[in-house]
PDB file of N, CA and C in Angstrom:
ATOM      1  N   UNK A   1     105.568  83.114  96.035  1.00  0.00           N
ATOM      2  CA  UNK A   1     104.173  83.276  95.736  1.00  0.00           C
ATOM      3  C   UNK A   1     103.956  82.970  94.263  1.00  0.00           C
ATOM      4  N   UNK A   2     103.253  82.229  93.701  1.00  0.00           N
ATOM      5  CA  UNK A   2     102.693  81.678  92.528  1.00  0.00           C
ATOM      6  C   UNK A   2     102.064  83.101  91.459  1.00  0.00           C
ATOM      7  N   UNK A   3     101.324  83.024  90.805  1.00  0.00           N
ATOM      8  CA  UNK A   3     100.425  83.838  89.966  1.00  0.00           C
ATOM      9  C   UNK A   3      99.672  84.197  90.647  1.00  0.00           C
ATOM     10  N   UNK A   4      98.696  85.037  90.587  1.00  0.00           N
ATOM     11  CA  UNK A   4      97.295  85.364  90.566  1.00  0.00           C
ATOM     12  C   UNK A   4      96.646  85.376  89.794  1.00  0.00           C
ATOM     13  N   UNK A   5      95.933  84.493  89.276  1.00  0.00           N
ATOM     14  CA  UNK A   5      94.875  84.149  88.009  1.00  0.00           C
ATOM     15  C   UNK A   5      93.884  85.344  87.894  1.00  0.00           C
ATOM     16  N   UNK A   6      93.638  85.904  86.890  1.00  0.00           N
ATOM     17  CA  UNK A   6      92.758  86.707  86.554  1.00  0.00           C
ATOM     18  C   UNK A   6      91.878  87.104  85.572  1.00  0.00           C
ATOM     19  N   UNK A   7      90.649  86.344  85.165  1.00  0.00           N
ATOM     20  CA  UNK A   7      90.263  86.315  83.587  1.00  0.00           C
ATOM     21  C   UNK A   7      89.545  87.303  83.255  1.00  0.00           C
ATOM     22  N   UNK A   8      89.266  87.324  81.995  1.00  0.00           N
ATOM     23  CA  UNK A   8      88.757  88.455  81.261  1.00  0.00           C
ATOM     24  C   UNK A   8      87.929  87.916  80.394  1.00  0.00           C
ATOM     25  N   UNK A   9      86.737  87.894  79.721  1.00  0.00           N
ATOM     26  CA  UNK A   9      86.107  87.572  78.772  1.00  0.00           C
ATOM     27  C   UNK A   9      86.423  88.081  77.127  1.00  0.00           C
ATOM     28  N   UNK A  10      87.172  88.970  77.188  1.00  0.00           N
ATOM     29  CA  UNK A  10      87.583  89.697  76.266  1.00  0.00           C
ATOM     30  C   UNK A  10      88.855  89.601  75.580  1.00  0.00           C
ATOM     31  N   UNK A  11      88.609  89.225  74.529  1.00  0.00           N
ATOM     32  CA  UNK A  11      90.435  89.249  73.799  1.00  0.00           C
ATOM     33  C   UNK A  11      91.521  90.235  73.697  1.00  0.00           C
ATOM     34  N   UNK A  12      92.756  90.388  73.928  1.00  0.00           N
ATOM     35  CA  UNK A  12      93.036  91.155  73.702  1.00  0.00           C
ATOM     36  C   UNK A  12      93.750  91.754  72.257  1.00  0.00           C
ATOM     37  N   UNK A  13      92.873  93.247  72.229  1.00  0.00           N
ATOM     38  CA  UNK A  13      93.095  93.770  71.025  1.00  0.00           C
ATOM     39  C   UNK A  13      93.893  94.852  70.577  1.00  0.00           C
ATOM     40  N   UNK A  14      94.585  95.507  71.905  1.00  0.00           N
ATOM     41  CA  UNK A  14      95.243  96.424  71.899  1.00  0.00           C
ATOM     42  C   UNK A  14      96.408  96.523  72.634  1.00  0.00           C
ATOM     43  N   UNK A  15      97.455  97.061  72.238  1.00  0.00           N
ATOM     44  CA  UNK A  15      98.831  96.968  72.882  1.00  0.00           C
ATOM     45  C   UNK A  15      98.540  97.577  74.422  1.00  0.00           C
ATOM     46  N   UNK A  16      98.975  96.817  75.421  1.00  0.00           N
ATOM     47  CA  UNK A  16      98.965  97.210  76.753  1.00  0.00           C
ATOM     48  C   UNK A  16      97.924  96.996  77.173  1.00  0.00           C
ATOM     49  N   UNK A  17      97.083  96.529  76.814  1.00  0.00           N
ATOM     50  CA  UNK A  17      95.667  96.474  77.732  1.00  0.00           C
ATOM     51  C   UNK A  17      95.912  95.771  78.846  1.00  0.00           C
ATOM     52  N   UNK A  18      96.368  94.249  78.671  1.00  0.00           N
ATOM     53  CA  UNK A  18      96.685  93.125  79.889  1.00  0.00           C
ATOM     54  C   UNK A  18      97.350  94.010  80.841  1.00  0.00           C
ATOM     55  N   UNK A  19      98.836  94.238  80.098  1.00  0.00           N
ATOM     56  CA  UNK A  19      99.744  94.967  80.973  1.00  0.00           C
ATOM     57  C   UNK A  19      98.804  96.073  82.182  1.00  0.00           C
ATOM     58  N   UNK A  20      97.864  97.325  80.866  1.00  0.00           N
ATOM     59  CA  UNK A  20      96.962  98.148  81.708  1.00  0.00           C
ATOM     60  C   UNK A  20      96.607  97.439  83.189  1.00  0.00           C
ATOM     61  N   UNK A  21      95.666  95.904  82.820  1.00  0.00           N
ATOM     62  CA  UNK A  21      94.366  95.006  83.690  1.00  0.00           C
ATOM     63  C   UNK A  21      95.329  94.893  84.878  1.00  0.00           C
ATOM     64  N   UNK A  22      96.652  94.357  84.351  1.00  0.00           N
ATOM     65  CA  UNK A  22      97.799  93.487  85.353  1.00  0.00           C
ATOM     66  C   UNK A  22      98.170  94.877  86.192  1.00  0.00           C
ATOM     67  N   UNK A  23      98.044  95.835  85.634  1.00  0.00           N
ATOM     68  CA  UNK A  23      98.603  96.589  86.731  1.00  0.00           C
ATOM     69  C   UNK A  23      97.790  97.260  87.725  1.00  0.00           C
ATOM     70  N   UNK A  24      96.750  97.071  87.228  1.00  0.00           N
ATOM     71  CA  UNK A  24      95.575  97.776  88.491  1.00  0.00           C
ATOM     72  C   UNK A  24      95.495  96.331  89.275  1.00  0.00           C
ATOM     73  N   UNK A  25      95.480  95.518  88.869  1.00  0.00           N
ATOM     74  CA  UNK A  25      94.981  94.325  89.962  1.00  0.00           C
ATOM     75  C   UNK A  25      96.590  94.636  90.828  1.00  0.00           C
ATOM     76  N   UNK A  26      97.406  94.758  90.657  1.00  0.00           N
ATOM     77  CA  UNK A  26      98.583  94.579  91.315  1.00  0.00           C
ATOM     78  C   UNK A  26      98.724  95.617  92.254  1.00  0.00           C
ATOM     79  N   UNK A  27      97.991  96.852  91.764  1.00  0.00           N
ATOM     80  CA  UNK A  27      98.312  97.914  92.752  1.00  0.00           C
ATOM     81  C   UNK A  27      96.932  98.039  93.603  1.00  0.00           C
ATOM     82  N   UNK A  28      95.913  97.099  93.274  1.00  0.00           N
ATOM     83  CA  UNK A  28      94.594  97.102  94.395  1.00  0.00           C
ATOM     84  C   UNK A  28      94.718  95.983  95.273  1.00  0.00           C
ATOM     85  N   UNK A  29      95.853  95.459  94.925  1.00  0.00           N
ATOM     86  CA  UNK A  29      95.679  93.750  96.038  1.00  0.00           C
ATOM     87  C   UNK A  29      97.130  93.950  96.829  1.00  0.00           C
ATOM     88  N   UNK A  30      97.667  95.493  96.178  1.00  0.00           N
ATOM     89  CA  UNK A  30      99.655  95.006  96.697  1.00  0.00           C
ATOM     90  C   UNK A  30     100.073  94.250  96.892  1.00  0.00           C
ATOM     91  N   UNK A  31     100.235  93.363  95.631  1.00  0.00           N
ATOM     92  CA  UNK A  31     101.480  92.449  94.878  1.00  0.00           C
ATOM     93  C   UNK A  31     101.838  93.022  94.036  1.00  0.00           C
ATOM     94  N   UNK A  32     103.585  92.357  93.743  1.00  0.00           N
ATOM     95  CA  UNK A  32     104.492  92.725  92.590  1.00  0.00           C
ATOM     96  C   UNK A  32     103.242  92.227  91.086  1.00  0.00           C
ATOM     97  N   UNK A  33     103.521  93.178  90.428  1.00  0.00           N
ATOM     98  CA  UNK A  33     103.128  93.602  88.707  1.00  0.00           C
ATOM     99  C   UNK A  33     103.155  91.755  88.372  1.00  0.00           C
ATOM    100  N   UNK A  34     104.645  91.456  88.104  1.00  0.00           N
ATOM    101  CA  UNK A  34     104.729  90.160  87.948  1.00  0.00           C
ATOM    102  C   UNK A  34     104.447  88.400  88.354  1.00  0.00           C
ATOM    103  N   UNK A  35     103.358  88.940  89.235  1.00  0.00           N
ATOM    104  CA  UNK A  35     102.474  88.142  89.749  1.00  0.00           C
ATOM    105  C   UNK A  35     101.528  87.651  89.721  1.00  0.00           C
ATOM    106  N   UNK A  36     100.755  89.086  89.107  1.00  0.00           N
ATOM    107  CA  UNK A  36      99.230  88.460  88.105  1.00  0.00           C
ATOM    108  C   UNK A  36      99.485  87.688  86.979  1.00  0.00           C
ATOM    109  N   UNK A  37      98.750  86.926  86.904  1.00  0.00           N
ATOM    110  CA  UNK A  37      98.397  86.372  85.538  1.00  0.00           C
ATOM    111  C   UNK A  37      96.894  86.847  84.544  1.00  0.00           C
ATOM    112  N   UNK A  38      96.969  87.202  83.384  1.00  0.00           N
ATOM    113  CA  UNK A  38      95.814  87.977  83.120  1.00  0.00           C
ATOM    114  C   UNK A  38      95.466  86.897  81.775  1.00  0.00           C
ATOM    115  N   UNK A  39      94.135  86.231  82.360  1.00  0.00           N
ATOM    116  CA  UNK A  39      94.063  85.164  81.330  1.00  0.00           C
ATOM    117  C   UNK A  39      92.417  85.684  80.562  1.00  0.00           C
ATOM    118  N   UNK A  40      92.505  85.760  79.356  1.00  0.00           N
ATOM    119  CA  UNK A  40      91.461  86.433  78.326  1.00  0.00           C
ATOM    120  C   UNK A  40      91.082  85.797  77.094  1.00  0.00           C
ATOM    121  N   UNK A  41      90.309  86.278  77.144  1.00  0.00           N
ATOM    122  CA  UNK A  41      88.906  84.946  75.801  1.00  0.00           C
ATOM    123  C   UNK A  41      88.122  84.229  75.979  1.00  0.00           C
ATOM    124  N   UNK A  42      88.174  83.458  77.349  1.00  0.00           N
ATOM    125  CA  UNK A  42      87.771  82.261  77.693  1.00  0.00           C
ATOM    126  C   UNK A  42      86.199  82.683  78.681  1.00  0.00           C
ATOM    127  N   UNK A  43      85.171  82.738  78.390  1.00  0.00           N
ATOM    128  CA  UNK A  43      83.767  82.923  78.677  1.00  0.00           C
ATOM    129  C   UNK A  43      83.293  81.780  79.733  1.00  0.00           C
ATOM    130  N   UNK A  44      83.714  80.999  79.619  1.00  0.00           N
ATOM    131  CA  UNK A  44      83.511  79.828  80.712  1.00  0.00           C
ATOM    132  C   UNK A  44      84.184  79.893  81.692  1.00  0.00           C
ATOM    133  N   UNK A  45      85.207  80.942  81.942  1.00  0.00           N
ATOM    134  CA  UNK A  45      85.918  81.388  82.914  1.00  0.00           C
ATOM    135  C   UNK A  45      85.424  82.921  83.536  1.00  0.00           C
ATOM    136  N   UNK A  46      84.948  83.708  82.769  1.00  0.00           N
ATOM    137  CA  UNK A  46      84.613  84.705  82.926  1.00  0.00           C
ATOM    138  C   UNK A  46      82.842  85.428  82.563  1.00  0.00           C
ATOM    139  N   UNK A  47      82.642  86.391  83.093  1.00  0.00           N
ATOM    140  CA  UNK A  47      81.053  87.467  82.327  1.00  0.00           C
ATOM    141  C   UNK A  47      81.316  87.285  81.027  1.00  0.00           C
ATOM    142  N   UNK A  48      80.912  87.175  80.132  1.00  0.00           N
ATOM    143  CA  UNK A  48      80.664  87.362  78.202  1.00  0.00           C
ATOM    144  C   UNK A  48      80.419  89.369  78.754  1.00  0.00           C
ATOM    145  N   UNK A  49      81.761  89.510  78.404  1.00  0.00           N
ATOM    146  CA  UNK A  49      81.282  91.528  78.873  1.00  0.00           C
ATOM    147  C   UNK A  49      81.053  92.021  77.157  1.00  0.00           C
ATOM    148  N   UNK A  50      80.594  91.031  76.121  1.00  0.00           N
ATOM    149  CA  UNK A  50      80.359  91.398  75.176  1.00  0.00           C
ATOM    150  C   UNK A  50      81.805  91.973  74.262  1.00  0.00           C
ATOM    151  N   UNK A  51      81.260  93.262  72.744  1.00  0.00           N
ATOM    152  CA  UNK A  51      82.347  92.895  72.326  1.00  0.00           C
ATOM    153  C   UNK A  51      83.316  94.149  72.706  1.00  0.00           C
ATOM    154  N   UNK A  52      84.668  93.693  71.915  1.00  0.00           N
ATOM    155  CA  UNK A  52      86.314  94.299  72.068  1.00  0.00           C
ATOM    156  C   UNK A  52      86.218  95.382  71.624  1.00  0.00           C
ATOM    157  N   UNK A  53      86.111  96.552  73.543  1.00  0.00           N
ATOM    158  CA  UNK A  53      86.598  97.643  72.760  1.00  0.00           C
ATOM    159  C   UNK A  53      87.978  98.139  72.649  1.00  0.00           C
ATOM    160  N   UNK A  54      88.625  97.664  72.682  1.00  0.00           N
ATOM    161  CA  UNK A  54      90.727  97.900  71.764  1.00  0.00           C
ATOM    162  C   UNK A  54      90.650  98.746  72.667  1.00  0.00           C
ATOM    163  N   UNK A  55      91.083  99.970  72.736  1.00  0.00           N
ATOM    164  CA  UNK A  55      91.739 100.737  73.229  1.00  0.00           C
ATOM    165  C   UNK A  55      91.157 101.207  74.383  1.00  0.00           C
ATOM    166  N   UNK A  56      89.769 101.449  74.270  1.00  0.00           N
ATOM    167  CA  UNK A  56      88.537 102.084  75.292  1.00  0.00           C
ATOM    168  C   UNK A  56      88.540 100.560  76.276  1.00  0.00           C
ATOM    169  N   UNK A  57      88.851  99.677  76.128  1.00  0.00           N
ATOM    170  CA  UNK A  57      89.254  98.255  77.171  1.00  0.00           C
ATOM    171  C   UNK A  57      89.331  98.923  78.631  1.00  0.00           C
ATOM    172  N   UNK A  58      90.523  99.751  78.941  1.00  0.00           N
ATOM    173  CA  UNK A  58      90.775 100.131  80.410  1.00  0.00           C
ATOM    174  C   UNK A  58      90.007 101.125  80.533  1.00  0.00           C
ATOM    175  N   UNK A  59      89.653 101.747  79.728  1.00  0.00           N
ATOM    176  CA  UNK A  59      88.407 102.906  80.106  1.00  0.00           C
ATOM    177  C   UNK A  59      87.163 102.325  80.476  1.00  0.00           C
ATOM    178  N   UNK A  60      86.740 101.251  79.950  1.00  0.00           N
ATOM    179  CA  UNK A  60      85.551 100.703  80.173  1.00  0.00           C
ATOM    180  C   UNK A  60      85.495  99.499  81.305  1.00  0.00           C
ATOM    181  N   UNK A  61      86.313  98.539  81.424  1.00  0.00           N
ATOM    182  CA  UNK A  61      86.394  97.694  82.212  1.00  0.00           C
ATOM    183  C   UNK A  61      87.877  97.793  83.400  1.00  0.00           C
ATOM    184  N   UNK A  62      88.134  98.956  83.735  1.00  0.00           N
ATOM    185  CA  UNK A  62      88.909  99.107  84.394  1.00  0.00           C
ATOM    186  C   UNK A  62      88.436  99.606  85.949  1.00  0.00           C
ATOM    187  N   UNK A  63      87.507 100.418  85.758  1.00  0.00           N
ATOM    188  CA  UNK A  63      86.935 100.493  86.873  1.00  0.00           C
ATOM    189  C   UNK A  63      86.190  99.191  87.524  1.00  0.00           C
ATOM    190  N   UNK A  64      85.859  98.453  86.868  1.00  0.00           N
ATOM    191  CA  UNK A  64      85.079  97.459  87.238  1.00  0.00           C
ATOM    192  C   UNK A  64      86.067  96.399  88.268  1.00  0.00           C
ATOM    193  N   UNK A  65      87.073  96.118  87.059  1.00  0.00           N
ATOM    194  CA  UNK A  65      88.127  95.133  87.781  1.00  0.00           C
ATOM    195  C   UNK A  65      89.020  95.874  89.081  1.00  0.00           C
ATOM    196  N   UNK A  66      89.358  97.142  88.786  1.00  0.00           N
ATOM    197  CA  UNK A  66      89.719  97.686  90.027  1.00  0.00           C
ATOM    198  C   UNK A  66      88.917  97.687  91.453  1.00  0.00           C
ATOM    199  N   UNK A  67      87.219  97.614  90.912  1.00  0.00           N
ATOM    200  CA  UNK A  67      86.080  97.388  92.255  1.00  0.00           C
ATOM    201  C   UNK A  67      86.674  95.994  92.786  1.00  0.00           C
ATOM    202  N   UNK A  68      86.703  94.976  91.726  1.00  0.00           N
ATOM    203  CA  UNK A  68      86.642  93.525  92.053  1.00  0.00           C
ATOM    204  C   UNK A  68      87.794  93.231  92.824  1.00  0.00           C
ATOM    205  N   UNK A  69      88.996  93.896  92.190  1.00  0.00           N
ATOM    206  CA  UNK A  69      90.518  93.768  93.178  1.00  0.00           C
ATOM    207  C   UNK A  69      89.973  93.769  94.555  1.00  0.00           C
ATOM    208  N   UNK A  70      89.292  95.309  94.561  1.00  0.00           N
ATOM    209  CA  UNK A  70      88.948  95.451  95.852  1.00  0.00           C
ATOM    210  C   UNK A  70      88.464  95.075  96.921  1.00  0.00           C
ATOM    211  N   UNK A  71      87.338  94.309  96.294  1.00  0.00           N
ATOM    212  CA  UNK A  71      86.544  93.131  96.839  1.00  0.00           C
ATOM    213  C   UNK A  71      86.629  92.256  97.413  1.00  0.00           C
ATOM    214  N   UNK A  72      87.911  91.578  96.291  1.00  0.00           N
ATOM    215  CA  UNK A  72      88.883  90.118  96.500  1.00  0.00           C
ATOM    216  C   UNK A  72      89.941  90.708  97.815  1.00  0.00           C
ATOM    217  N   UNK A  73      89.898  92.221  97.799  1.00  0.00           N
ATOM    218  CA  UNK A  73      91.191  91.983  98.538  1.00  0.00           C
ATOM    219  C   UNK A  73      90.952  91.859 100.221  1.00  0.00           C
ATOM    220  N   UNK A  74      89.318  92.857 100.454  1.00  0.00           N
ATOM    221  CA  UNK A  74      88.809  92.266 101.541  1.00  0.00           C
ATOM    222  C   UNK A  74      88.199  91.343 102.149  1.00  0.00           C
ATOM    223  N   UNK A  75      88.118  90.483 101.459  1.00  0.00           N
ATOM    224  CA  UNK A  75      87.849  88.865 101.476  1.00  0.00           C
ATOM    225  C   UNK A  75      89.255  88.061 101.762  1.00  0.00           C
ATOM    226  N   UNK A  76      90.103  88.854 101.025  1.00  0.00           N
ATOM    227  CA  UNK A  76      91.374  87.768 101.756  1.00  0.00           C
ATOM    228  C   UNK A  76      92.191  88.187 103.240  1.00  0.00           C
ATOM    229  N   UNK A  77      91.492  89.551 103.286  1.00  0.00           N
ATOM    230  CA  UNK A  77      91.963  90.072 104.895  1.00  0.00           C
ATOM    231  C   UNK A  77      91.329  89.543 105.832  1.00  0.00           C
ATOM    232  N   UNK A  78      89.578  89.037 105.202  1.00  0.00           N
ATOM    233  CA  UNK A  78      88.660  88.071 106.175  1.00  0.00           C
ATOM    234  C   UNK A  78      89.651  86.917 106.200  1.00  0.00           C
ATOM    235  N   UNK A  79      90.033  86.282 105.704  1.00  0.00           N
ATOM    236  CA  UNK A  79      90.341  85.096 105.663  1.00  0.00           C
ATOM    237  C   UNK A  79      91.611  85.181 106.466  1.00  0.00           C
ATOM    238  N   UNK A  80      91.973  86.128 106.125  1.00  0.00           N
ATOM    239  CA  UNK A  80      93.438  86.171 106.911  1.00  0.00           C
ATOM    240  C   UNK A  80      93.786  86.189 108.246  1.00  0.00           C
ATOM    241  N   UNK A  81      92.456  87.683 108.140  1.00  0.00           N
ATOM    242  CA  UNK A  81      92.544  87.562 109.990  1.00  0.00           C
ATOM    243  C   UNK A  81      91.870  86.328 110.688  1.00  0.00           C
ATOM    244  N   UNK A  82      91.575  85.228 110.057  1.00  0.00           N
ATOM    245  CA  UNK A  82      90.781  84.260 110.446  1.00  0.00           C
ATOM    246  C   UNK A  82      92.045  83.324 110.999  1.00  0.00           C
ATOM    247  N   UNK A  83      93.028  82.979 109.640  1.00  0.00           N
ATOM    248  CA  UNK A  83      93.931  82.097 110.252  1.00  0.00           C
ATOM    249  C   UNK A  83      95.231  83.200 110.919  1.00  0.00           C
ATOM    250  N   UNK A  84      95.268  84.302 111.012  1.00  0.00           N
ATOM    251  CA  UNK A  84      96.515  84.737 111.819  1.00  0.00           C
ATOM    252  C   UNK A  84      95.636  84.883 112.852  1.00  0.00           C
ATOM    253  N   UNK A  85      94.376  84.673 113.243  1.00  0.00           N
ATOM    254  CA  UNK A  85      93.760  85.143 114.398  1.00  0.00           C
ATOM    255  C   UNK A  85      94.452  87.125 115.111  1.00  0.00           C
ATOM    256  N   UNK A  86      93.817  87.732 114.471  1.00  0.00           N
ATOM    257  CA  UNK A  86      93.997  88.846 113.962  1.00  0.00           C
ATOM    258  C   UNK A  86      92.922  89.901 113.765  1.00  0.00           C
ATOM    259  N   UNK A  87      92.391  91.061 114.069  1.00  0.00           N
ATOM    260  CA  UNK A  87      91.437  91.479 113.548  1.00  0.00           C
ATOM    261  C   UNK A  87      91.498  92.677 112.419  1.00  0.00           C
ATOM    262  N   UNK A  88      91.631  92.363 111.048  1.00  0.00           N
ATOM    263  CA  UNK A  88      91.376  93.009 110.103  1.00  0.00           C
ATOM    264  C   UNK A  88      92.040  94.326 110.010  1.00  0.00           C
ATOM    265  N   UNK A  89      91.785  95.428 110.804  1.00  0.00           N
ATOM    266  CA  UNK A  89      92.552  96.561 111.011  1.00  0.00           C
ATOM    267  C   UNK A  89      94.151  96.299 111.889  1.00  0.00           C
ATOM    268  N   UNK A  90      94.267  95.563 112.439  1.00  0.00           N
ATOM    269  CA  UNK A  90      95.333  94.882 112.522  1.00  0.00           C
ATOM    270  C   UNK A  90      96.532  94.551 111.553  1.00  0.00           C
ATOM    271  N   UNK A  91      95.633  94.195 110.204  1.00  0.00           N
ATOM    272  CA  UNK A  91      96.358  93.825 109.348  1.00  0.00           C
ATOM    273  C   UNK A  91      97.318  94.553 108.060  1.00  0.00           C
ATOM    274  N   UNK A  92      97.899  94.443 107.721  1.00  0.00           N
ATOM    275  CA  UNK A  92      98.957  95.329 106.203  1.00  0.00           C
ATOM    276  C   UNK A  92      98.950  94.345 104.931  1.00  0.00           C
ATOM    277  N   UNK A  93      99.207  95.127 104.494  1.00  0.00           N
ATOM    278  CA  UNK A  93      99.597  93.860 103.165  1.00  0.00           C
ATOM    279  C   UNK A  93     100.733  94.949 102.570  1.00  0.00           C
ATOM    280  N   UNK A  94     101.498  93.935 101.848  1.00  0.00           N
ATOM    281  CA  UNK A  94     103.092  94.587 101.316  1.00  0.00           C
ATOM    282  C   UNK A  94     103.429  93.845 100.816  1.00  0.00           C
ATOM    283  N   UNK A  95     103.445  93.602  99.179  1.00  0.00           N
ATOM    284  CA  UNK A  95     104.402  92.850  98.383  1.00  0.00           C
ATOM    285  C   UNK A  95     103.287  91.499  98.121  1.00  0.00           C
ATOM    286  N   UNK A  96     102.464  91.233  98.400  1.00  0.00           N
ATOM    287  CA  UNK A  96     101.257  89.937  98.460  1.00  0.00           C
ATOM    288  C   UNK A  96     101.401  89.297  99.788  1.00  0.00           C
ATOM    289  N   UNK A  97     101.777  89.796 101.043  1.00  0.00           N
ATOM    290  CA  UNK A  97     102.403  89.313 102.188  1.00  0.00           C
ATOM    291  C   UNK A  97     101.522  90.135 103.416  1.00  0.00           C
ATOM    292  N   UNK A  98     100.864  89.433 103.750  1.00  0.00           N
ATOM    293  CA  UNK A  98      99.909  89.856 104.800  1.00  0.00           C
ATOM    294  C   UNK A  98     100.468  89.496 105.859  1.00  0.00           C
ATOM    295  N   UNK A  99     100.437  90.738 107.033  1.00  0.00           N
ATOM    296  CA  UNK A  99     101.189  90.901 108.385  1.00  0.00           C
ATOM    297  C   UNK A  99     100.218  91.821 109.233  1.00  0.00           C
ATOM    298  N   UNK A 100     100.720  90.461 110.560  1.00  0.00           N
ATOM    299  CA  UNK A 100     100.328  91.415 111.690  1.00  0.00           C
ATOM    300  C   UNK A 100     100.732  92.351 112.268  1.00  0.00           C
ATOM    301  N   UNK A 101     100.283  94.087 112.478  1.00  0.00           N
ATOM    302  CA  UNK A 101     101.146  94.696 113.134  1.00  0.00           C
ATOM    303  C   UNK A 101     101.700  94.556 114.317  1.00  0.00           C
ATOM    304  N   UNK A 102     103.074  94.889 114.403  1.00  0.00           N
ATOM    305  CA  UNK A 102     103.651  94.545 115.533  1.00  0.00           C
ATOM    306  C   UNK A 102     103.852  93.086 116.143  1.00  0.00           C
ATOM    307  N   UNK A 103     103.983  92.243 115.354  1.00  0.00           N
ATOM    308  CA  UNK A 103     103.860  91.188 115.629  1.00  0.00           C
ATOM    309  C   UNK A 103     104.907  90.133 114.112  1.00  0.00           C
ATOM    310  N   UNK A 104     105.474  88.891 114.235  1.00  0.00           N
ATOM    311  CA  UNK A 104     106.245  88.827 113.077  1.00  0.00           C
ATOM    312  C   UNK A 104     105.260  87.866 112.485  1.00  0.00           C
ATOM    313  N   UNK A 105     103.992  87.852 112.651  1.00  0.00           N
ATOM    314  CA  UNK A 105     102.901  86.285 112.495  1.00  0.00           C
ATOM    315  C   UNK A 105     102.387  87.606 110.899  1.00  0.00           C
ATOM    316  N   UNK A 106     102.923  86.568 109.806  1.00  0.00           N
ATOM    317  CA  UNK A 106     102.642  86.748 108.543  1.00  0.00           C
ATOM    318  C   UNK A 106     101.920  85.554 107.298  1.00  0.00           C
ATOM    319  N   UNK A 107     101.717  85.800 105.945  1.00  0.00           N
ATOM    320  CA  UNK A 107     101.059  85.129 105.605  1.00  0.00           C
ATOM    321  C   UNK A 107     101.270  85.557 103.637  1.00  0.00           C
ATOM    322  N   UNK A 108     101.291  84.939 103.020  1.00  0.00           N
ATOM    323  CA  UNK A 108     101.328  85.193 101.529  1.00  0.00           C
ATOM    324  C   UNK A 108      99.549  85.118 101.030  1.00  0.00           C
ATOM    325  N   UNK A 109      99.331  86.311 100.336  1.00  0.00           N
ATOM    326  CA  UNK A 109      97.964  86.118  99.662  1.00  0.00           C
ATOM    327  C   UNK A 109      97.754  85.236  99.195  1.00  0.00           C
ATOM    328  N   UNK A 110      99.188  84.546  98.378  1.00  0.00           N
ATOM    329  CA  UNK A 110      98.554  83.167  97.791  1.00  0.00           C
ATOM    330  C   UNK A 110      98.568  81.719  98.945  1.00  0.00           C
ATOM    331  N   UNK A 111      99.300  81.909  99.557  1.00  0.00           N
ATOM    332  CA  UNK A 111      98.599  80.755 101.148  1.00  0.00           C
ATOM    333  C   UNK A 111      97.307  80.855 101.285  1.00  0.00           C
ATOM    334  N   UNK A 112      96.923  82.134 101.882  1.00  0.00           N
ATOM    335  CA  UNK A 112      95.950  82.625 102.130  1.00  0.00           C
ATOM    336  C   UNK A 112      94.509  82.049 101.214  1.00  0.00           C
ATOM    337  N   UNK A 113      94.497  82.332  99.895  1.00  0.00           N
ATOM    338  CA  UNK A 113      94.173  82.079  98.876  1.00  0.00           C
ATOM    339  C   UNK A 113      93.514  80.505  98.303  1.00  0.00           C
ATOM    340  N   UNK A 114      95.270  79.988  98.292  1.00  0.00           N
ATOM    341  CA  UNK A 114      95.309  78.511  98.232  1.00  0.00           C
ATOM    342  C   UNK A 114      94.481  77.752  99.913  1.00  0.00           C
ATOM    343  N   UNK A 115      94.753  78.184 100.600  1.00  0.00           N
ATOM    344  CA  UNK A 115      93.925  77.507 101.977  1.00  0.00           C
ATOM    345  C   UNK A 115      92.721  77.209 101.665  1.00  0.00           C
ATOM    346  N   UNK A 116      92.202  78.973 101.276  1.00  0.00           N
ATOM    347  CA  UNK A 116      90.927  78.882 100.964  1.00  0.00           C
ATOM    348  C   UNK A 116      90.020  77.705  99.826  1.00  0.00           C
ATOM    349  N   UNK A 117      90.787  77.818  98.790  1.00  0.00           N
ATOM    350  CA  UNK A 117      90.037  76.996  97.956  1.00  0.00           C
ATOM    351  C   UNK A 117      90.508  75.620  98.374  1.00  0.00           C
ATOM    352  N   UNK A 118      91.109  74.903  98.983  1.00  0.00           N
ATOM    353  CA  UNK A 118      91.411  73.264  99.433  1.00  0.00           C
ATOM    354  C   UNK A 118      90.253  73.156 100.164  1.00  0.00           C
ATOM    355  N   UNK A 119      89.719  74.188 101.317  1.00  0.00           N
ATOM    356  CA  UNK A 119      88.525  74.418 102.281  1.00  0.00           C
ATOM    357  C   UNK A 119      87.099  74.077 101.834  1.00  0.00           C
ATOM    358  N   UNK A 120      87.064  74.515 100.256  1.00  0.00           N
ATOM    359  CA  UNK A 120      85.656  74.446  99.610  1.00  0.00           C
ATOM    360  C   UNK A 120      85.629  73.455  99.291  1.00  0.00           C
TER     361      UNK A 120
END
């Protein structure tokens, strides 16, 4: 499985913040830590969430990105159960690896993912 791209509008200004971002996206989508990619500064990629608050960073925009994990992550279970032909509660995720229960018909978030955007 590749990266998971993830931007931020915001620079980073404080020790651990990414690490902080990288680890909530990792534990709201269940993939390994070392999988996200947490890419920051770039406004044409991301909201302008205005300016750097250093340390208050995961206090302030942590809930937000943890909603969005969330978001993203039931959008890729739509998608999933679409191509495992599958229905949603059916489904697990473990490690970025979407599976059918009881069944060995599986799938990587980033397949999943990558399908999707070749589709658009």
């Amino acid at each position: 499985m590749g990266p998971l791209p993830f931007s931020r509008a915001r620079l980073n200004s404080a020790r651990g913040v990414v690490t902080a971002l990288a680890q909530i996206v990792a534990e709201e989508l269940d993939v390994p830590f070392s999988k996200v990619y947490m890419d920051s500064g770039d406004t044409d990629k991301a909201v302008d969430q205005g300016v750097t608050a250093a340390a208050r960073t995961v206090e302030r925009g942590g809930v937000q990105l943890r909603q969005a994990s969330a978001a993203a992550r039931q959008e890729l279970l739509k998608l999933a159960s679409a191509r495992l032909d599958s229905p949603v509660d059916k489904l697990t995720v473990t490690d970025g690896v979407v599976s059918v229960v009881g069944t060995p018909a599986k799938k990587s978030l980033m397949e999943i993912f990558s399908a999707a955007n070749a589709s658009t």
